[in-house]
PDB file of N, CA and C in Angstrom:
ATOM      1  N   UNK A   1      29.287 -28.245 -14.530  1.00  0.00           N
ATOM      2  CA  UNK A   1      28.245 -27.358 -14.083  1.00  0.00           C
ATOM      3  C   UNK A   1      26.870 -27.833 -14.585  1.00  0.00           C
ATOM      4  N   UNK A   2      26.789 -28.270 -15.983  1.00  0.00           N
ATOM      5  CA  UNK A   2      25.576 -28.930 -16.185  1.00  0.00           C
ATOM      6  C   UNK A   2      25.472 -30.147 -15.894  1.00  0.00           C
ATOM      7  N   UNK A   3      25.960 -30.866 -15.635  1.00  0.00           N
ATOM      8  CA  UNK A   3      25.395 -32.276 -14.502  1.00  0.00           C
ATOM      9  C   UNK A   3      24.986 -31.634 -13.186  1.00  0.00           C
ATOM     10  N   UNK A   4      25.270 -30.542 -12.608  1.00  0.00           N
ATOM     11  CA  UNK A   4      24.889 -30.351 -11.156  1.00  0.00           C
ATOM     12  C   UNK A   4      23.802 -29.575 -11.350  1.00  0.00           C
ATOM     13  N   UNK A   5      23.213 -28.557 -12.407  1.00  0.00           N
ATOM     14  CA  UNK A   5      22.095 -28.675 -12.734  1.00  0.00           C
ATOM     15  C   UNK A   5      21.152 -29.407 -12.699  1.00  0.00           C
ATOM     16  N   UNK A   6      21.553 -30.219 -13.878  1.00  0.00           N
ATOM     17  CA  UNK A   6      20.512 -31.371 -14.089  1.00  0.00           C
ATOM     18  C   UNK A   6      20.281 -32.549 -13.080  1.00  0.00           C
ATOM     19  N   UNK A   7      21.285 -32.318 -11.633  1.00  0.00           N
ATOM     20  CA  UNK A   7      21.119 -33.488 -10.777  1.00  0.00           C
ATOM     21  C   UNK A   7      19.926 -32.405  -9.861  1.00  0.00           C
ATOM     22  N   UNK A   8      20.030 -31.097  -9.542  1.00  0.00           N
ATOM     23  CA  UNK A   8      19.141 -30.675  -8.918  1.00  0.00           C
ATOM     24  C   UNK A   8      17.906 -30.165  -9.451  1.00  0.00           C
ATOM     25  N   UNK A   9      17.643 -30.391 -10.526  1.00  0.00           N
ATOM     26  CA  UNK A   9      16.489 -30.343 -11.073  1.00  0.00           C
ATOM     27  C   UNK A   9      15.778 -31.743 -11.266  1.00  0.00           C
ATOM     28  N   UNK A  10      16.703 -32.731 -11.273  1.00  0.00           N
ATOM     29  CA  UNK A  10      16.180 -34.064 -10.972  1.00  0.00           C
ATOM     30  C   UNK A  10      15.718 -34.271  -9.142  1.00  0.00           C
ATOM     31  N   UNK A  11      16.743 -33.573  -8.339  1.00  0.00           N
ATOM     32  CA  UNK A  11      15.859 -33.746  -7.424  1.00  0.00           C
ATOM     33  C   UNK A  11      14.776 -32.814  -6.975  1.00  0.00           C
ATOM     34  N   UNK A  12      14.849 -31.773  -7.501  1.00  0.00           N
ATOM     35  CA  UNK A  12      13.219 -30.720  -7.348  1.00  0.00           C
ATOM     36  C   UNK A  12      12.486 -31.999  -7.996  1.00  0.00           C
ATOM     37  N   UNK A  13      12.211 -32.565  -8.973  1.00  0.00           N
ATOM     38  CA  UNK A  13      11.252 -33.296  -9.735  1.00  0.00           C
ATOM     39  C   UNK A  13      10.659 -34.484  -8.747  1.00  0.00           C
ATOM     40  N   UNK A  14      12.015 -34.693  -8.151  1.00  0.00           N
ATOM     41  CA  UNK A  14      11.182 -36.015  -6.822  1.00  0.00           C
ATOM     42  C   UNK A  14      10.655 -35.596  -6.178  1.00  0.00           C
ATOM     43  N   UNK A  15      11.015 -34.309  -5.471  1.00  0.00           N
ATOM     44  CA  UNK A  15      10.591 -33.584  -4.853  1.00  0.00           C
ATOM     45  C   UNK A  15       8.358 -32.990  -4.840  1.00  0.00           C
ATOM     46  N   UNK A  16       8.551 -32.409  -5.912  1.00  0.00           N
ATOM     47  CA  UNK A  16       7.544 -31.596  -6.315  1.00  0.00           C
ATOM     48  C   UNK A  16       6.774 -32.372  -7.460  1.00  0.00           C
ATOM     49  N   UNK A  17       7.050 -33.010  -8.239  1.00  0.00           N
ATOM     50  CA  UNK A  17       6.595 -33.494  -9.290  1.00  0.00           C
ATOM     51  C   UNK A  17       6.454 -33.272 -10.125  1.00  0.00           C
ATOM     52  N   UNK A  18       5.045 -32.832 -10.790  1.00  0.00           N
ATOM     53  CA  UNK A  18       4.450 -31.667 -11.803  1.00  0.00           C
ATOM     54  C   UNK A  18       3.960 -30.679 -10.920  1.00  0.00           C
ATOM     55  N   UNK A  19       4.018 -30.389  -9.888  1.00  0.00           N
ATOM     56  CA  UNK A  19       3.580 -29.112  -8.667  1.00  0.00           C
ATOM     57  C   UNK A  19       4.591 -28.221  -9.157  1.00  0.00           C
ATOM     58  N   UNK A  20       4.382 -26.786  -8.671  1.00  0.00           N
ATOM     59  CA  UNK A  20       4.933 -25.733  -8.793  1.00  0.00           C
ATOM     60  C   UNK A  20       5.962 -25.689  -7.525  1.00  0.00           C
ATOM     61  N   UNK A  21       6.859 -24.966  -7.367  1.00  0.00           N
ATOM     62  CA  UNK A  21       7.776 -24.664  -6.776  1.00  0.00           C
ATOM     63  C   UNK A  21       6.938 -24.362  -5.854  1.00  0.00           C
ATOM     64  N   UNK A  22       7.036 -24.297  -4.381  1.00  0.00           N
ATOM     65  CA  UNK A  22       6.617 -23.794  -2.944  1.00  0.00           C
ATOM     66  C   UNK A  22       6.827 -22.089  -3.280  1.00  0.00           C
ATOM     67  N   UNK A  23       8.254 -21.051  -4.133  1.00  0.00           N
ATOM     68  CA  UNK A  23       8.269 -19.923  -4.189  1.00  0.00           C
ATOM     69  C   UNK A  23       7.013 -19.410  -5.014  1.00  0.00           C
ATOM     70  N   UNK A  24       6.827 -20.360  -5.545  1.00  0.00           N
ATOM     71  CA  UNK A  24       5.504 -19.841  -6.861  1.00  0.00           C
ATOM     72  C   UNK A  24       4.118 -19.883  -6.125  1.00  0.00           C
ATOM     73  N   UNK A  25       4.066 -20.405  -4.773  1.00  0.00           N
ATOM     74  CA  UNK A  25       2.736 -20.416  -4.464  1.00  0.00           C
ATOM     75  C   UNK A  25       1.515 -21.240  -4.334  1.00  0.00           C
ATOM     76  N   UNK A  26       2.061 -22.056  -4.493  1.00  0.00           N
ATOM     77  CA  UNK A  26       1.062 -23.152  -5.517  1.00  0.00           C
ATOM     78  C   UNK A  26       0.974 -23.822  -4.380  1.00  0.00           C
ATOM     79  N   UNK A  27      -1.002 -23.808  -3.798  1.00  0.00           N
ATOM     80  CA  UNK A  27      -1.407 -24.072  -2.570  1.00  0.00           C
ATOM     81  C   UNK A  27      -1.399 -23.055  -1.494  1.00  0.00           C
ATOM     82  N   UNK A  28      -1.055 -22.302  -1.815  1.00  0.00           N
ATOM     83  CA  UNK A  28      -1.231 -20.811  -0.623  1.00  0.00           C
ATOM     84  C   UNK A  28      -2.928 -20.413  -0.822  1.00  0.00           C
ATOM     85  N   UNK A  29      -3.308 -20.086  -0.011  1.00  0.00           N
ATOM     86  CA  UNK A  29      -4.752 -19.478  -0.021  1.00  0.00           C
ATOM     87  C   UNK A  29      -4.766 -17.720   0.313  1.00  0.00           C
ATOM     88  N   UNK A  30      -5.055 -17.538  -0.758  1.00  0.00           N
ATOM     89  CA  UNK A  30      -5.563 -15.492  -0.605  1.00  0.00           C
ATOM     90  C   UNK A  30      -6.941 -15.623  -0.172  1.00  0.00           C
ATOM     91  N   UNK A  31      -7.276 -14.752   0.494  1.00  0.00           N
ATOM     92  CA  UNK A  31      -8.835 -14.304   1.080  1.00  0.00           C
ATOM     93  C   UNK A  31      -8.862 -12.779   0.098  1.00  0.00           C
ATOM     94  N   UNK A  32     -10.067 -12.804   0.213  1.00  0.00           N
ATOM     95  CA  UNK A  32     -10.563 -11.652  -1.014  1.00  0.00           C
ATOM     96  C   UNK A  32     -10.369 -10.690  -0.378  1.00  0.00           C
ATOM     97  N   UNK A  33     -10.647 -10.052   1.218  1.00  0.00           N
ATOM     98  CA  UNK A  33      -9.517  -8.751   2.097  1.00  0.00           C
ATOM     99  C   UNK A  33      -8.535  -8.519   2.077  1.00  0.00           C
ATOM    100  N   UNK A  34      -7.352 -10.062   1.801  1.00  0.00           N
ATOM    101  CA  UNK A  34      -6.020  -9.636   1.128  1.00  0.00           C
ATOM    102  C   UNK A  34      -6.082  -8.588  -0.072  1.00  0.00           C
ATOM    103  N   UNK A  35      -6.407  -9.294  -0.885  1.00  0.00           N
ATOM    104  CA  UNK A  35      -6.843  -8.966  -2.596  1.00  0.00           C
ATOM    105  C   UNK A  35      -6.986  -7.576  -2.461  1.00  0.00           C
ATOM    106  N   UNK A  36      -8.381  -7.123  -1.350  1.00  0.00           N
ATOM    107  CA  UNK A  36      -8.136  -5.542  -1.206  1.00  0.00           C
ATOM    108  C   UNK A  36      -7.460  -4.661  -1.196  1.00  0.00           C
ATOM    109  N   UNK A  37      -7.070  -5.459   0.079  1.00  0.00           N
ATOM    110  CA  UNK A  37      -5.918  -4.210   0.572  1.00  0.00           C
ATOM    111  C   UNK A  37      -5.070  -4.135  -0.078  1.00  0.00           C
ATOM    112  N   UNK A  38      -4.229  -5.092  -0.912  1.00  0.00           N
ATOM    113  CA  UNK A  38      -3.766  -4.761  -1.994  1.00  0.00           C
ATOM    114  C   UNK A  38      -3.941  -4.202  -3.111  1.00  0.00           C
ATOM    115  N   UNK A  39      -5.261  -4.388  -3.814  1.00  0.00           N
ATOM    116  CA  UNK A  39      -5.666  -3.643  -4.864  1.00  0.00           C
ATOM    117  C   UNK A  39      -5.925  -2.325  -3.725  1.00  0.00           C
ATOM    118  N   UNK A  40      -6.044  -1.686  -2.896  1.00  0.00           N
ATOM    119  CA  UNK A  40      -6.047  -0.025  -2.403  1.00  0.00           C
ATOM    120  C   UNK A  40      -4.773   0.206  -2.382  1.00  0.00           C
ATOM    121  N   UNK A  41      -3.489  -0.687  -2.185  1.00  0.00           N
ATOM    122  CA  UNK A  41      -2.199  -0.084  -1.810  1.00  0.00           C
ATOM    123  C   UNK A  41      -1.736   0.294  -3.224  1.00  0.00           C
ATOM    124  N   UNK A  42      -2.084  -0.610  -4.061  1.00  0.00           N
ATOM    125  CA  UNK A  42      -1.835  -0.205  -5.820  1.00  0.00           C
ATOM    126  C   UNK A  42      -2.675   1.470  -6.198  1.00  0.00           C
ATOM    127  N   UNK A  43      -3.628   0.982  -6.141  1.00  0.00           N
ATOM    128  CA  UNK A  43      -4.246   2.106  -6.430  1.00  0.00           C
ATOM    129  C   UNK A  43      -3.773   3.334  -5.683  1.00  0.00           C
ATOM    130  N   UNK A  44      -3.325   3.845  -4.261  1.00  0.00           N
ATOM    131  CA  UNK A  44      -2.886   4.556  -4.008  1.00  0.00           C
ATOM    132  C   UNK A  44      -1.988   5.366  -4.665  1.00  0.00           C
ATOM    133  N   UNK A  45      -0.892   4.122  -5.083  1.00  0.00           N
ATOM    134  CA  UNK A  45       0.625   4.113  -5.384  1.00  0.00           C
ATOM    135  C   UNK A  45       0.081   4.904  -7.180  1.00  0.00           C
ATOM    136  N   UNK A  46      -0.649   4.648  -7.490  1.00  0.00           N
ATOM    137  CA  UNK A  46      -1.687   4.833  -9.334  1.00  0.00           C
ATOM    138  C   UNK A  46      -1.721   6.293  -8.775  1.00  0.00           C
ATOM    139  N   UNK A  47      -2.596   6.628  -7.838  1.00  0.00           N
ATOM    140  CA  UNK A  47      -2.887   8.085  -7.389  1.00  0.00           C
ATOM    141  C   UNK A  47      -1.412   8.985  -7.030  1.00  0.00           C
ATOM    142  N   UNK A  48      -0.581   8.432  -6.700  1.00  0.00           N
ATOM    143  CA  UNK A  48       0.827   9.225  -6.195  1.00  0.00           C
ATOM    144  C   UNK A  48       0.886   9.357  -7.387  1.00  0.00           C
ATOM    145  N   UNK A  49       1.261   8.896  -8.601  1.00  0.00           N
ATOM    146  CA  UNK A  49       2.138   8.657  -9.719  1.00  0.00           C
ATOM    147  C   UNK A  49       1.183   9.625 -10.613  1.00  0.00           C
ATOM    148  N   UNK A  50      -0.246   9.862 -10.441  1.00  0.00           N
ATOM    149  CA  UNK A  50      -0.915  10.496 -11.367  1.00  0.00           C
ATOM    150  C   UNK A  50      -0.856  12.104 -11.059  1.00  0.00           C
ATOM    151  N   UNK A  51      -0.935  12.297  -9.902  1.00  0.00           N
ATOM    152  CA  UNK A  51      -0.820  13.557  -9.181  1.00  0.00           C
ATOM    153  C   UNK A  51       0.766  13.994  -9.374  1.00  0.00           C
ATOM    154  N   UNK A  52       1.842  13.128  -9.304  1.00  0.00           N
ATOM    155  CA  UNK A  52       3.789  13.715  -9.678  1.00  0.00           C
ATOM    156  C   UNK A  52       3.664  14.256 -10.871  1.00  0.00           C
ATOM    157  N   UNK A  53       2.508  13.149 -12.390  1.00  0.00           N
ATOM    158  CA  UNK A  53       2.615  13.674 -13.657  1.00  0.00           C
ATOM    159  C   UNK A  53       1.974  15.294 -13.639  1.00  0.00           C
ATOM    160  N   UNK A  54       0.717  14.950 -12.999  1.00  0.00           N
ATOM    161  CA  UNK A  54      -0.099  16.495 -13.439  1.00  0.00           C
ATOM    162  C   UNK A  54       1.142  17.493 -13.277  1.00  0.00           C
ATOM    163  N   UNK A  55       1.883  17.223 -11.950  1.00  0.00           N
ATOM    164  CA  UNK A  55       2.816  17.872 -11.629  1.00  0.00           C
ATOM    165  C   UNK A  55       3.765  18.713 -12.612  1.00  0.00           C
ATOM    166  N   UNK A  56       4.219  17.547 -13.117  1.00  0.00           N
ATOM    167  CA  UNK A  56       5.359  17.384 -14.034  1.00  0.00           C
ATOM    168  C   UNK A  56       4.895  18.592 -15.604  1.00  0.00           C
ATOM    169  N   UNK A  57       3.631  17.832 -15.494  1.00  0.00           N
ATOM    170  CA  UNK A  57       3.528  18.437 -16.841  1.00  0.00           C
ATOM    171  C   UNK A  57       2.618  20.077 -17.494  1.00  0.00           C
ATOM    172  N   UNK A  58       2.306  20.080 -15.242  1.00  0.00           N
ATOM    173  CA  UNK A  58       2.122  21.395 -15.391  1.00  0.00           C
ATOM    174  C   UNK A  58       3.290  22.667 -15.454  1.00  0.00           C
ATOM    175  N   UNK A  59       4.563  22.342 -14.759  1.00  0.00           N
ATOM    176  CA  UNK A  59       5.792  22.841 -15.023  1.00  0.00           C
ATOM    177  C   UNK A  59       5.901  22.866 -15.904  1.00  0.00           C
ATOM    178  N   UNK A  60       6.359  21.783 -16.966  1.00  0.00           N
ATOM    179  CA  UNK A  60       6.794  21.696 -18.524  1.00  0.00           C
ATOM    180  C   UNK A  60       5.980  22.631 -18.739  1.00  0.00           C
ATOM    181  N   UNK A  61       4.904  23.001 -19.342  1.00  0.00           N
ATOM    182  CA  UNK A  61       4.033  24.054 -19.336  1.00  0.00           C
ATOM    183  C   UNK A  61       4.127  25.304 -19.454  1.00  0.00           C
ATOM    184  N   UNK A  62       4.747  25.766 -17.769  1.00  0.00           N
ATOM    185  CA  UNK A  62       4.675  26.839 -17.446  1.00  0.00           C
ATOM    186  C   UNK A  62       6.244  27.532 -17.987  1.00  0.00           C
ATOM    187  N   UNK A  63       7.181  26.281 -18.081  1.00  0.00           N
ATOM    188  CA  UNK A  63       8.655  26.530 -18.733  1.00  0.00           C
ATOM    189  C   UNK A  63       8.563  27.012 -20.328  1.00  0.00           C
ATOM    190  N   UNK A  64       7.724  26.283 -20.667  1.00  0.00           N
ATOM    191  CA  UNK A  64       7.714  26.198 -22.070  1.00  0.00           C
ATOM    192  C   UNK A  64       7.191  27.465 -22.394  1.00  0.00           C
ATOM    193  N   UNK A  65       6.034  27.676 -21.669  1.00  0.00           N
ATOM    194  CA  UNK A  65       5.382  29.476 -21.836  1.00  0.00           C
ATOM    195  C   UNK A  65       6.388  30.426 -21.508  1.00  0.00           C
ATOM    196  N   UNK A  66       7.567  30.356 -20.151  1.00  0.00           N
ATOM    197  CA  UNK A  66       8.384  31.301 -20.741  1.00  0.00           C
ATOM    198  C   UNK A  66       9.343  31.135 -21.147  1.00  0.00           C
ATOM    199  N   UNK A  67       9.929  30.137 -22.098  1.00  0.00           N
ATOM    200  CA  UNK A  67      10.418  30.216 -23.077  1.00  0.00           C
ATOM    201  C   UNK A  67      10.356  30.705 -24.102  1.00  0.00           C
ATOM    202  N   UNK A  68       8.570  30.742 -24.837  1.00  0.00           N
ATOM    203  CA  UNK A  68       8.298  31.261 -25.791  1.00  0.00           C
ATOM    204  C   UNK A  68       8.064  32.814 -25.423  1.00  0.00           C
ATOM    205  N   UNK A  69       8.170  33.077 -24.459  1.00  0.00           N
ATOM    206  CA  UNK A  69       7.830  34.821 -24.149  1.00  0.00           C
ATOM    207  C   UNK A  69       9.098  35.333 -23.944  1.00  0.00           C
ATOM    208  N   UNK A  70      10.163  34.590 -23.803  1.00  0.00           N
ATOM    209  CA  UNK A  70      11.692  35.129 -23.981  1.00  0.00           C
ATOM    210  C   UNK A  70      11.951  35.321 -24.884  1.00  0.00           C
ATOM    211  N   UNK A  71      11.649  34.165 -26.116  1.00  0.00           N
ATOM    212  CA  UNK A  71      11.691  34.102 -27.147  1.00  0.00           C
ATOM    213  C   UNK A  71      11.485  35.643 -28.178  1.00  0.00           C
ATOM    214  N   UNK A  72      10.062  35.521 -28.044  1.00  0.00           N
ATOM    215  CA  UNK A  72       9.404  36.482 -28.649  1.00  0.00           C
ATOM    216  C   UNK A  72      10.363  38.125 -28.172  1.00  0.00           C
ATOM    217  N   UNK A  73      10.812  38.222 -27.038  1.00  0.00           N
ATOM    218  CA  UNK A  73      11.226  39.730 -26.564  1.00  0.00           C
ATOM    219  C   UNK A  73      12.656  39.560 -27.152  1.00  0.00           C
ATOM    220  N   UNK A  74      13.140  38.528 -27.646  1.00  0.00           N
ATOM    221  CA  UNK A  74      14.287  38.624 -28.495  1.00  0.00           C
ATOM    222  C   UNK A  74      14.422  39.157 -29.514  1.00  0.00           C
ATOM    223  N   UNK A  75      13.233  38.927 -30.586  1.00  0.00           N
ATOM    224  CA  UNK A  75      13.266  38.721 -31.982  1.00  0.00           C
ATOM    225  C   UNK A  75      12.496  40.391 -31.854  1.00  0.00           C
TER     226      UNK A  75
END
């Protein structure tokens, strides 16, 4: 198994050289409108995730308040 490794990493090397793998990119061109629209699809995805927490942790909250008001009508 490690000779058939090391035979296909010998031939990536003829291959590519000191270049990066073709999966890594190396020579692709981004335009800065790519870049955008990606940095807005992130940021969106930032805005979903910030708005689930408020969510989240306005429940916890409102649980926790009547917990402690159950609490209290116990004792």
């Amino acid at each position: 198994m490690i000779k058939e490794i090391n035979t296909i990493a010998e031939q990536e090397n003829e291959i590519y050289g000191d270049k990066d793998l073709q999966e890594l990119g190396e020579g692709a061109t981004v335009t800065s409108e790519e870049i955008k629209v990606v940095a807005q699809k992130i940021n969106d995805k930032l805005e979903v995730l910030a708005e689930n927490s408020e969510k989240k942790a306005k429940t916890v909250k409102k649980n926790r308040r009547k917990r402690r008001k159950h609490l209290r009508k116990s004792y």
